[in-house]
PDB file of N, CA and C in Angstrom:
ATOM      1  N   UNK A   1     -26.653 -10.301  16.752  1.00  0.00           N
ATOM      2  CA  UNK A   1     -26.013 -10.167  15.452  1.00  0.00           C
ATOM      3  C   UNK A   1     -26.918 -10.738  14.374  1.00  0.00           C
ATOM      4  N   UNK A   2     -26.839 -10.277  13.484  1.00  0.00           N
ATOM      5  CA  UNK A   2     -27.543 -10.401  12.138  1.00  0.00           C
ATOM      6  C   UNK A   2     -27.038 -12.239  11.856  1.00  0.00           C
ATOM      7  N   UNK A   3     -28.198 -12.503  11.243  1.00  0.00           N
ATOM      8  CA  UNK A   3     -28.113 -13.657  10.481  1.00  0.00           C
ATOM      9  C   UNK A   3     -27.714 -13.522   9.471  1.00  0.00           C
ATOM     10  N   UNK A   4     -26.157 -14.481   9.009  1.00  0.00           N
ATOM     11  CA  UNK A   4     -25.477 -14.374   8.062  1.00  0.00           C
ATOM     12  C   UNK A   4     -25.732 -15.339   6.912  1.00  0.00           C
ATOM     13  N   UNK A   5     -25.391 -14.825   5.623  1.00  0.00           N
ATOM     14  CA  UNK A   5     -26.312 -15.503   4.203  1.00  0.00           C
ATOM     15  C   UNK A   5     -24.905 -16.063   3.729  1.00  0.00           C
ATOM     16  N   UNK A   6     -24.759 -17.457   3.563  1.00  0.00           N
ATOM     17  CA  UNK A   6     -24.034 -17.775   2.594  1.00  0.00           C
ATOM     18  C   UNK A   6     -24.047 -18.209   1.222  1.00  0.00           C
ATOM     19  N   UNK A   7     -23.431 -19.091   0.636  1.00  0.00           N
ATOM     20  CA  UNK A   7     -23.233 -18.961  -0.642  1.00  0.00           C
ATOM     21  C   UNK A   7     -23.655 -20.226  -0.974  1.00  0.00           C
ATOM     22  N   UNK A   8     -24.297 -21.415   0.008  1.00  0.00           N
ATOM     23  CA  UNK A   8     -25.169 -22.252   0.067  1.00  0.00           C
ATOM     24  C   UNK A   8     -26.622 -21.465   0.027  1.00  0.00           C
ATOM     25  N   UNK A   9     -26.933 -20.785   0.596  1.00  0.00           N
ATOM     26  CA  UNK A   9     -28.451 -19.855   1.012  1.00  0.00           C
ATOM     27  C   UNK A   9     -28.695 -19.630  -0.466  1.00  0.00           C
ATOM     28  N   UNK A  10     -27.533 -19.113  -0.794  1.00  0.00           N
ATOM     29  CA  UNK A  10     -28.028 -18.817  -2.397  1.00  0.00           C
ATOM     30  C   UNK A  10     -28.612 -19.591  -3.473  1.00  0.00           C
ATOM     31  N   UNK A  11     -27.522 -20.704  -3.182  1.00  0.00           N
ATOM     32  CA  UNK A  11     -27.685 -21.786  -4.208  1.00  0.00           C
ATOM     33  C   UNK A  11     -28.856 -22.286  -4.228  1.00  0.00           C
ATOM     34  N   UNK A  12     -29.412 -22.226  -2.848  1.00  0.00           N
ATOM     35  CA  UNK A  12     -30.612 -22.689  -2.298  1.00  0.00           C
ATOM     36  C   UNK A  12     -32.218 -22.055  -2.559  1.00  0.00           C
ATOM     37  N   UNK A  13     -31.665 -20.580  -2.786  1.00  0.00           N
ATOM     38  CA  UNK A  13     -32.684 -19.599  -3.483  1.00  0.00           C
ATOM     39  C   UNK A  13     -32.923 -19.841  -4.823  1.00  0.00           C
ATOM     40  N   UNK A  14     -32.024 -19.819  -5.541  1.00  0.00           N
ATOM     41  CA  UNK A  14     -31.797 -20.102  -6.647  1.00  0.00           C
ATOM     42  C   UNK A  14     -32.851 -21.452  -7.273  1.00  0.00           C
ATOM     43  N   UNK A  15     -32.423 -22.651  -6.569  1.00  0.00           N
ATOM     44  CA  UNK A  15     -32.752 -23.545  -6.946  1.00  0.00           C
ATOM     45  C   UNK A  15     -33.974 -23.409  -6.633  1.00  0.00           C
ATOM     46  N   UNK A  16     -34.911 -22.767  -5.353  1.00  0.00           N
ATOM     47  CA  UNK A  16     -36.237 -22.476  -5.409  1.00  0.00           C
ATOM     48  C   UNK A  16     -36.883 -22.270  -6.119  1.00  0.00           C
ATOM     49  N   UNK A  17     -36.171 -21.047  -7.299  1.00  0.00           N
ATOM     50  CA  UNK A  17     -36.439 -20.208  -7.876  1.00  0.00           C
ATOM     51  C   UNK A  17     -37.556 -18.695  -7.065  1.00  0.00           C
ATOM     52  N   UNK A  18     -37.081 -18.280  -6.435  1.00  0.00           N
ATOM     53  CA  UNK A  18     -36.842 -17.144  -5.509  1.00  0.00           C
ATOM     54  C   UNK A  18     -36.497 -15.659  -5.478  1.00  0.00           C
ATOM     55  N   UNK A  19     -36.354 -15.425  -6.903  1.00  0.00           N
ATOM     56  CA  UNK A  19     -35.285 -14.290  -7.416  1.00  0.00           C
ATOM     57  C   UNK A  19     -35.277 -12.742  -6.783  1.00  0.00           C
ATOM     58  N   UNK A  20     -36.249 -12.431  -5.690  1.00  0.00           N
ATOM     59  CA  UNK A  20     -36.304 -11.490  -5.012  1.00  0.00           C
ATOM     60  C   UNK A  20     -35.755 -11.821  -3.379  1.00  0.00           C
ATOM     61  N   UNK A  21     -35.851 -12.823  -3.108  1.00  0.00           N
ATOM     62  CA  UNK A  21     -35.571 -13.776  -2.175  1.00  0.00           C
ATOM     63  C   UNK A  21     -33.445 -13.482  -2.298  1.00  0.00           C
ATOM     64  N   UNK A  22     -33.375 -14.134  -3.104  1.00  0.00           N
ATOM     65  CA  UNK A  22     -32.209 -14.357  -3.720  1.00  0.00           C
ATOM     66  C   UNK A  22     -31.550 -13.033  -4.084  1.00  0.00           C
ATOM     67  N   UNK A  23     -32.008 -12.323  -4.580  1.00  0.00           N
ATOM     68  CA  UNK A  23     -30.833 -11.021  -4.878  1.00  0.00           C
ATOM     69  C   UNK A  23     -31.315 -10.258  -3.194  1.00  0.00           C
ATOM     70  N   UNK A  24     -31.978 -10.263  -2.299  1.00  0.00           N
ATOM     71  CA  UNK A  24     -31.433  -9.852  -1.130  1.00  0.00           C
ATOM     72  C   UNK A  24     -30.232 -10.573  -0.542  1.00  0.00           C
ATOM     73  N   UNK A  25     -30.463 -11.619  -0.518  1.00  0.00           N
ATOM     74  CA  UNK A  25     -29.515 -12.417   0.679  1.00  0.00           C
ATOM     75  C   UNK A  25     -27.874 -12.452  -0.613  1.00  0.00           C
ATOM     76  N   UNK A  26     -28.088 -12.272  -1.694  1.00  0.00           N
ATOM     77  CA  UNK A  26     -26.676 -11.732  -2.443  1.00  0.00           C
ATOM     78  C   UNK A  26     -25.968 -10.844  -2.113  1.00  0.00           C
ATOM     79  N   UNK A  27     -27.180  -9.298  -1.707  1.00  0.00           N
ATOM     80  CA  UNK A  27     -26.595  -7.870  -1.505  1.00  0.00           C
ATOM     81  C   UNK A  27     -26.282  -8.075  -0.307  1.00  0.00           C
ATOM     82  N   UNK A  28     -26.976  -9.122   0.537  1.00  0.00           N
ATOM     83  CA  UNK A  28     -26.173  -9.181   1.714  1.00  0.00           C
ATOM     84  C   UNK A  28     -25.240  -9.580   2.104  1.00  0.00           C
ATOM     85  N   UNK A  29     -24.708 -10.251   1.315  1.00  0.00           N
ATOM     86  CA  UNK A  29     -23.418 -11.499   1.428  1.00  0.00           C
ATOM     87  C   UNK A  29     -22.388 -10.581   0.810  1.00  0.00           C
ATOM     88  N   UNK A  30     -22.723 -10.032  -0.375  1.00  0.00           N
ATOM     89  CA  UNK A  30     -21.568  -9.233  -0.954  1.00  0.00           C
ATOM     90  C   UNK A  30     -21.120  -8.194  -0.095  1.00  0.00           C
ATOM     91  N   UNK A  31     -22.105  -7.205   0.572  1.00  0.00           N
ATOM     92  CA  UNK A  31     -22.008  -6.174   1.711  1.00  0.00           C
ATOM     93  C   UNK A  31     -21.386  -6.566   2.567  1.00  0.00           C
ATOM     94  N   UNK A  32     -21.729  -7.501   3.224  1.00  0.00           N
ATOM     95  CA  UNK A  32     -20.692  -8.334   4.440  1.00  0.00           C
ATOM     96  C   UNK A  32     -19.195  -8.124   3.887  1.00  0.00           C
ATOM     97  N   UNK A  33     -18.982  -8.950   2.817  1.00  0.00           N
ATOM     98  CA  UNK A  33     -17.583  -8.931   2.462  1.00  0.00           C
ATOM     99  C   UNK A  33     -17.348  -7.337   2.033  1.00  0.00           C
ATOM    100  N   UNK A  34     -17.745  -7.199   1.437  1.00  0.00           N
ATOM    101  CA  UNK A  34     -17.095  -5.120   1.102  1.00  0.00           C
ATOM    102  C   UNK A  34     -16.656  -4.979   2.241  1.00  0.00           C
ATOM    103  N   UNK A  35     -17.597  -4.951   3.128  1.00  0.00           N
ATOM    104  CA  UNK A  35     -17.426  -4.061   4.334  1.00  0.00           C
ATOM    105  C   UNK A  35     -16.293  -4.608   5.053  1.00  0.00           C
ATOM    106  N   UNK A  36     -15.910  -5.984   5.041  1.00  0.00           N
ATOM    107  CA  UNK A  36     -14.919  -7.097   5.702  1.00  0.00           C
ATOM    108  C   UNK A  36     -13.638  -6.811   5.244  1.00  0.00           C
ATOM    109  N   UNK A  37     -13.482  -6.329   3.656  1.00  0.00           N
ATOM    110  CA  UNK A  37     -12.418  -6.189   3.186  1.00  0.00           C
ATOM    111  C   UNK A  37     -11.910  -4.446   3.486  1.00  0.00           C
ATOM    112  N   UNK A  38     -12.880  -3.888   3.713  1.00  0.00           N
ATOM    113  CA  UNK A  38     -12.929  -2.274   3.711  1.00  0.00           C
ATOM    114  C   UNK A  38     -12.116  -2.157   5.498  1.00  0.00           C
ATOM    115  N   UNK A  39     -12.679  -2.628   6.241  1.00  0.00           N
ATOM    116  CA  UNK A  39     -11.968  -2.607   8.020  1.00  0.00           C
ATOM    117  C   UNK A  39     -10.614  -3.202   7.872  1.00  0.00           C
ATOM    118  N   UNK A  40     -10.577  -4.420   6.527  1.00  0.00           N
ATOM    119  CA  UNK A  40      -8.936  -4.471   6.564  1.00  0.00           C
ATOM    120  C   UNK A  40      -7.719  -4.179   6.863  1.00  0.00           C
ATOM    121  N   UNK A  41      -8.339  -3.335   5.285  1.00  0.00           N
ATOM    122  CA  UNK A  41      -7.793  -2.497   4.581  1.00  0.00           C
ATOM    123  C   UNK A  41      -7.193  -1.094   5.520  1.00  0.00           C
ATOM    124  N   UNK A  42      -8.489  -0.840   6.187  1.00  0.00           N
ATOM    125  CA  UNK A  42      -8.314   0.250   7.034  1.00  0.00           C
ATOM    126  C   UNK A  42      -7.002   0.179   8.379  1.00  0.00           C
ATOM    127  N   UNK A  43      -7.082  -0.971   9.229  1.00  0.00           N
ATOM    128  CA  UNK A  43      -6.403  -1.887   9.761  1.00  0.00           C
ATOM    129  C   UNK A  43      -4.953  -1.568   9.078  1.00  0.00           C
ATOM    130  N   UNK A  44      -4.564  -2.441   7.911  1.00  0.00           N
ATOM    131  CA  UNK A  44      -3.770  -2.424   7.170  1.00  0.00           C
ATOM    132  C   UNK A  44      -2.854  -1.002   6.949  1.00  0.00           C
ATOM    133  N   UNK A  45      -3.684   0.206   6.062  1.00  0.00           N
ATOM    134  CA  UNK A  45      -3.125   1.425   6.429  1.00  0.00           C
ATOM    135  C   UNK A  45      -2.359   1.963   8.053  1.00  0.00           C
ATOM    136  N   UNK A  46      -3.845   1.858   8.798  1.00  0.00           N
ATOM    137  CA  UNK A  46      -3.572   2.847   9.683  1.00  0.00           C
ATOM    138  C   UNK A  46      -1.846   1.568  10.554  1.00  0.00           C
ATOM    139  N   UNK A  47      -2.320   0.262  10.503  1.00  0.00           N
ATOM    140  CA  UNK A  47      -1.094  -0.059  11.549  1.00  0.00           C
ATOM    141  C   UNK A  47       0.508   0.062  10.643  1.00  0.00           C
ATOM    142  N   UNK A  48       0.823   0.673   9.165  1.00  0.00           N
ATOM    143  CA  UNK A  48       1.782   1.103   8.145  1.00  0.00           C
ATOM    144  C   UNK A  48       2.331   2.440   8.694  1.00  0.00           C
ATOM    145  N   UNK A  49       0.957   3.081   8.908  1.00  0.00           N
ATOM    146  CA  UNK A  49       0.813   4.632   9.249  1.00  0.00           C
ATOM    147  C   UNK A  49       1.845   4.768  10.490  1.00  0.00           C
ATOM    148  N   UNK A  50       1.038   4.292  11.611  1.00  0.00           N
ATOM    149  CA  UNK A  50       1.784   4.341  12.684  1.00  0.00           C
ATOM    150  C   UNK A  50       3.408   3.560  13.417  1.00  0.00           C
ATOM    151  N   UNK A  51       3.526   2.622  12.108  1.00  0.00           N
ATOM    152  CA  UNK A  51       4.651   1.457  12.389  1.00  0.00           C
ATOM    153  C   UNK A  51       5.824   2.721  11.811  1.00  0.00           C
ATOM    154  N   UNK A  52       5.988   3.582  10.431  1.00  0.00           N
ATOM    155  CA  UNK A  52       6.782   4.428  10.172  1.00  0.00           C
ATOM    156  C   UNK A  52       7.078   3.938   8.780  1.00  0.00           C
ATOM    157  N   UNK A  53       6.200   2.613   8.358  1.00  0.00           N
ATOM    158  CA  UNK A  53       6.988   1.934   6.976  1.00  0.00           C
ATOM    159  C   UNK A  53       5.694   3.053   6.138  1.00  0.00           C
ATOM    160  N   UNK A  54       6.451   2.899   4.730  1.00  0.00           N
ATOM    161  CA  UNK A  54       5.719   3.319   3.084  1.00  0.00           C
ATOM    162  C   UNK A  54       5.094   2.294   2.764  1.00  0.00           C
ATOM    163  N   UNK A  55       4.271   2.780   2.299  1.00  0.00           N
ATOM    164  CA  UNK A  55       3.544   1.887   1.201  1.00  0.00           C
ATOM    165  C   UNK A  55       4.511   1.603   0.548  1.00  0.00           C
ATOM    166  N   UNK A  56       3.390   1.303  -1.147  1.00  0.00           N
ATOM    167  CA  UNK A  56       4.612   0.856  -2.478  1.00  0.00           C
ATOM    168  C   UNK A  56       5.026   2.101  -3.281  1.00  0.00           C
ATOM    169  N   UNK A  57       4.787   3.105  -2.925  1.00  0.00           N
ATOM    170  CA  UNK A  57       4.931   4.859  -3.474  1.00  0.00           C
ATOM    171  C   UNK A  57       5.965   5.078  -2.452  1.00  0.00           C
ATOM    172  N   UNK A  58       7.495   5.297  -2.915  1.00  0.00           N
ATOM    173  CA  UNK A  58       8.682   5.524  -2.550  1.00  0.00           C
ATOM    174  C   UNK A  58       8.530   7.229  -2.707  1.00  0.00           C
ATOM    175  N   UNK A  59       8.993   8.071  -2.079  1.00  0.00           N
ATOM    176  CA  UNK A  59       9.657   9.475  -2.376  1.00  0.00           C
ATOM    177  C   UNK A  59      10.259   9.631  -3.299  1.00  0.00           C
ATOM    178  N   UNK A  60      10.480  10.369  -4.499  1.00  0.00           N
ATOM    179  CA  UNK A  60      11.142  10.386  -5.767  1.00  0.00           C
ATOM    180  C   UNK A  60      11.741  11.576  -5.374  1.00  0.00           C
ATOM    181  N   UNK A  61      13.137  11.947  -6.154  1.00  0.00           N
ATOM    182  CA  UNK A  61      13.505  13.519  -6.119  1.00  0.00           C
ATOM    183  C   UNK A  61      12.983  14.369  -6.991  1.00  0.00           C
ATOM    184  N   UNK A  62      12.461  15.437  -6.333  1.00  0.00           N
ATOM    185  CA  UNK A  62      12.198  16.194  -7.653  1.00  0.00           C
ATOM    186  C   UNK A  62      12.727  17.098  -7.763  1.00  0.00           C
ATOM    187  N   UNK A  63      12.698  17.292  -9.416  1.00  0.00           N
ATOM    188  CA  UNK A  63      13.812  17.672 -10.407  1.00  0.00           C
ATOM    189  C   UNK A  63      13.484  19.347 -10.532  1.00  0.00           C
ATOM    190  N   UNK A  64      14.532  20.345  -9.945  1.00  0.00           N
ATOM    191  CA  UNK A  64      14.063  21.276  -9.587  1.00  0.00           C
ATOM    192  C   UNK A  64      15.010  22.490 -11.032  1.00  0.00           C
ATOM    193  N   UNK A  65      14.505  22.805 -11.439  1.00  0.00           N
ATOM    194  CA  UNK A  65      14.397  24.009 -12.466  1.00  0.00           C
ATOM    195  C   UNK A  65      15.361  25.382 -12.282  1.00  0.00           C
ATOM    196  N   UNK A  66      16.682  25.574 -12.705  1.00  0.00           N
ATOM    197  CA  UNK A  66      17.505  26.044 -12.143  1.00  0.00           C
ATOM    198  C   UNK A  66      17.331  26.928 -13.153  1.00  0.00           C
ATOM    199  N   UNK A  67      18.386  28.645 -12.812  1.00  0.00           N
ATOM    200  CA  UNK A  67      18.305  29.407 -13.951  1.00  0.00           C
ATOM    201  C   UNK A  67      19.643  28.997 -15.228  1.00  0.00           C
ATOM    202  N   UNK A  68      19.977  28.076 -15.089  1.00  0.00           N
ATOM    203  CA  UNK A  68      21.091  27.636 -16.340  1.00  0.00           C
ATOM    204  C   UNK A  68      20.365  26.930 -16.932  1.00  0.00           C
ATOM    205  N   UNK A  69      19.327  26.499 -16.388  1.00  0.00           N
ATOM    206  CA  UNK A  69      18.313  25.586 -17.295  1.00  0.00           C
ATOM    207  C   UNK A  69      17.748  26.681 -18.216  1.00  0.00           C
ATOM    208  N   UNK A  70      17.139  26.985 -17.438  1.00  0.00           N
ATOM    209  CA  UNK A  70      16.328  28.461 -18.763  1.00  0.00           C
ATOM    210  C   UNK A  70      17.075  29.287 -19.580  1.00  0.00           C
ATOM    211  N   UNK A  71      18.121  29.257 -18.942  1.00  0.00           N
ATOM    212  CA  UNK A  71      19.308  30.217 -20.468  1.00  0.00           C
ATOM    213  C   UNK A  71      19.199  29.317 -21.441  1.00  0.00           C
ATOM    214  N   UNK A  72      19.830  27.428 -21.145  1.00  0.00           N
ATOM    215  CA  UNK A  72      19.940  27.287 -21.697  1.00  0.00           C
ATOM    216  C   UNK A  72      18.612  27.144 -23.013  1.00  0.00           C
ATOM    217  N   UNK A  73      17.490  26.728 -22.688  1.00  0.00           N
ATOM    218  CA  UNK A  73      16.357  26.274 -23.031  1.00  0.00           C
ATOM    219  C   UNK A  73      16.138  27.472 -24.321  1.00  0.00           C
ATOM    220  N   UNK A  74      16.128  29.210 -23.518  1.00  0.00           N
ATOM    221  CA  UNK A  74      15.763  29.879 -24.022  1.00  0.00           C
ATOM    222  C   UNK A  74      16.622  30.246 -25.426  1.00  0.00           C
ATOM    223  N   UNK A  75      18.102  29.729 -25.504  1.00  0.00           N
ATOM    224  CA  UNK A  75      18.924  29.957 -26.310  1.00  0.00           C
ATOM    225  C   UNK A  75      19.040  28.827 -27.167  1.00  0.00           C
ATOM    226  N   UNK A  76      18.300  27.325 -26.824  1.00  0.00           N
ATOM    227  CA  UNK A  76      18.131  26.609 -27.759  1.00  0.00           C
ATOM    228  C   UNK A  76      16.554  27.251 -28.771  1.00  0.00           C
ATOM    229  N   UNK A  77      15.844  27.821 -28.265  1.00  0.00           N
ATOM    230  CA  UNK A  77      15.051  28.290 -29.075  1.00  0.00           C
ATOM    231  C   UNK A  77      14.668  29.161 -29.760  1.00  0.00           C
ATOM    232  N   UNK A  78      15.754  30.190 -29.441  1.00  0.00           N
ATOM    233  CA  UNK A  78      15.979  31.343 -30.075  1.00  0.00           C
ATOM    234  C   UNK A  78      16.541  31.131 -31.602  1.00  0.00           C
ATOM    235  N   UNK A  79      17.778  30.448 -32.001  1.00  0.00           N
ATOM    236  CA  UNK A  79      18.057  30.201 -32.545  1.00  0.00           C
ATOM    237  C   UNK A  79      17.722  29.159 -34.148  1.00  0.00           C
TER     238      UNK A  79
END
């Protein structure tokens, strides 16, 4: 496994003054976490998916367009 960069490593670049040094072992630290939060996430969905629960997006009814609607519509604008 890869050698992991923390947020000491940095401080540590930094204070070298290192700045090519230092914005690698950043993109690496930040990548780690993306990617850490991204398998979550994924995690998260898929065990929602398969448990049978919703997210926070409920089913709404939708509002379906009848022909008394359009008489009426058309006869409010006729007028």
């Amino acid at each position: 496994m890869e050698n992991e960069v923390s947020v000491q490593d940095l401080i540590s670049l930094s204070y070298e003054q290192k700045p090519i040094e230092f914005q690698q072992a950043f993109n690496d630290l930040l990548s780690n976490r993306i990617a850490d939060a991204v398998s979550a996430r994924k995690v998260e969905i898929a065990s929602s998916l398969y448990s049978g629960e919703t997210d926070e997006y409920d089913d709404e009814e939708e509002e379906t367009v009848t022909d008394t609607d359009i008489t009426d519509q058309e006869e409010n604008t006729d007028g």
